[in-house]
Protein backbone atom coordinates (compact mmCIF):
# COMPACT_ATOMS: atom_id res chain seq x y z
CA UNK A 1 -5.50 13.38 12.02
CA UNK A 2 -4.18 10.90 9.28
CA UNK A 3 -3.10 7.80 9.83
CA UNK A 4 0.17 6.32 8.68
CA UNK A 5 -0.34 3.41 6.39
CA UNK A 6 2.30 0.39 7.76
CA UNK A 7 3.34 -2.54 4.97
CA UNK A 8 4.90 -5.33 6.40
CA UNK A 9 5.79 -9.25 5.06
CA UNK A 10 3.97 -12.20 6.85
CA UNK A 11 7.28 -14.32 8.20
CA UNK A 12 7.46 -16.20 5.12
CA UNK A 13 7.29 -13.71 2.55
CA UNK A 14 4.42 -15.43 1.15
CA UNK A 15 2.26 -12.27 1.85
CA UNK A 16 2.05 -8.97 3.10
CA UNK A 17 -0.24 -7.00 4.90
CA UNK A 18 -1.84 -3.39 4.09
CA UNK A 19 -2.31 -1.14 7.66
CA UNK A 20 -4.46 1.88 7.77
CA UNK A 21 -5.79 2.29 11.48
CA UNK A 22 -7.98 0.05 12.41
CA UNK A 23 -8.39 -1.36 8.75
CA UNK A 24 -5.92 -4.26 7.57
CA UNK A 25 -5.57 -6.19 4.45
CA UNK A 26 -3.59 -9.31 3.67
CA UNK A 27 -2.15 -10.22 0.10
CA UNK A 28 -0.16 -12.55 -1.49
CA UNK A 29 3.21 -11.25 -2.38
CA UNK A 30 2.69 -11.65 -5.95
CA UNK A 31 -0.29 -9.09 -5.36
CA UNK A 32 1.83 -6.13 -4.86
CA UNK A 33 2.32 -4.67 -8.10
CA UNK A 34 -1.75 -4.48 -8.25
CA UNK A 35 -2.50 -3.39 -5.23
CA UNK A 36 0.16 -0.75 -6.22
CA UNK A 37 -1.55 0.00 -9.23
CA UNK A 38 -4.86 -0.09 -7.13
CA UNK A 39 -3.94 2.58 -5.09
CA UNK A 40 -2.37 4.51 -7.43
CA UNK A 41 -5.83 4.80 -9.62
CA UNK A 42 -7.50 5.93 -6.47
CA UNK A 43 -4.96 8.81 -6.09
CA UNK A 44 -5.45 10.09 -9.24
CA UNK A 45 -9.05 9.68 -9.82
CA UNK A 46 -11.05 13.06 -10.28
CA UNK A 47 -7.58 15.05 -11.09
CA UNK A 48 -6.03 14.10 -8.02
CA UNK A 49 -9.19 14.95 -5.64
CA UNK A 50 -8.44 11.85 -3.52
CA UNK A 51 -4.65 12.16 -2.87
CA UNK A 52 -4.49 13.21 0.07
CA UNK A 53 -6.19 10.57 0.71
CA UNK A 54 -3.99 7.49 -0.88
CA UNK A 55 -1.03 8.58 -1.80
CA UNK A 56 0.45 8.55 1.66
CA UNK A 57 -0.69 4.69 0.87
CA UNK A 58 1.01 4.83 -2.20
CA UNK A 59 4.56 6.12 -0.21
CA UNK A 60 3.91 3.45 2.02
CA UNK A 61 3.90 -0.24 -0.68
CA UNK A 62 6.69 2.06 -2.72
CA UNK A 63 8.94 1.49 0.12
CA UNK A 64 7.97 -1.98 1.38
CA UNK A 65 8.35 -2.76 -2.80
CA UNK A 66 12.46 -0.93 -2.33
CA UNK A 67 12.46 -3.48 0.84
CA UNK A 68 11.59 -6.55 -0.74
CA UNK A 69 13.78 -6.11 -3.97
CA UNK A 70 17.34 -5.86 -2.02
């Protein structure tokens, strides 16, 4: 079973936070293009061995990146 990754903005919008299951990982704001980059390296590593793996990750900080620009 696979986990959902959940992106969300601290009340602020000084931060946001990165939610795998039980894992969690906060960020400044201004940390979201390399965490996106981050991720995105770990998808493709080893021809795409691991993408199952991150890119539902990657779906995830796309959107909450669509969110935070409108």
């Amino acid at each position: 079973m696979t986990v959902e990754p959940l992106v969300d903005a601290s009340e602020d919008g000084q931060s946001f936070t990165i939610r795998i299951g039980a894992w969690s990982g906060k960020y400044p704001i201004d940390a979201l293009p390399r965490q996106m980059a981050l991720y995105r390296q770990l998808r493709d590593r080893k021809n795409g061995a691991f993408a199952k793996h991150y890119q539902p990750t990657v779906r995830a900080l796309e959107e909450f990146a669509r969110r935070i620009a409108r």
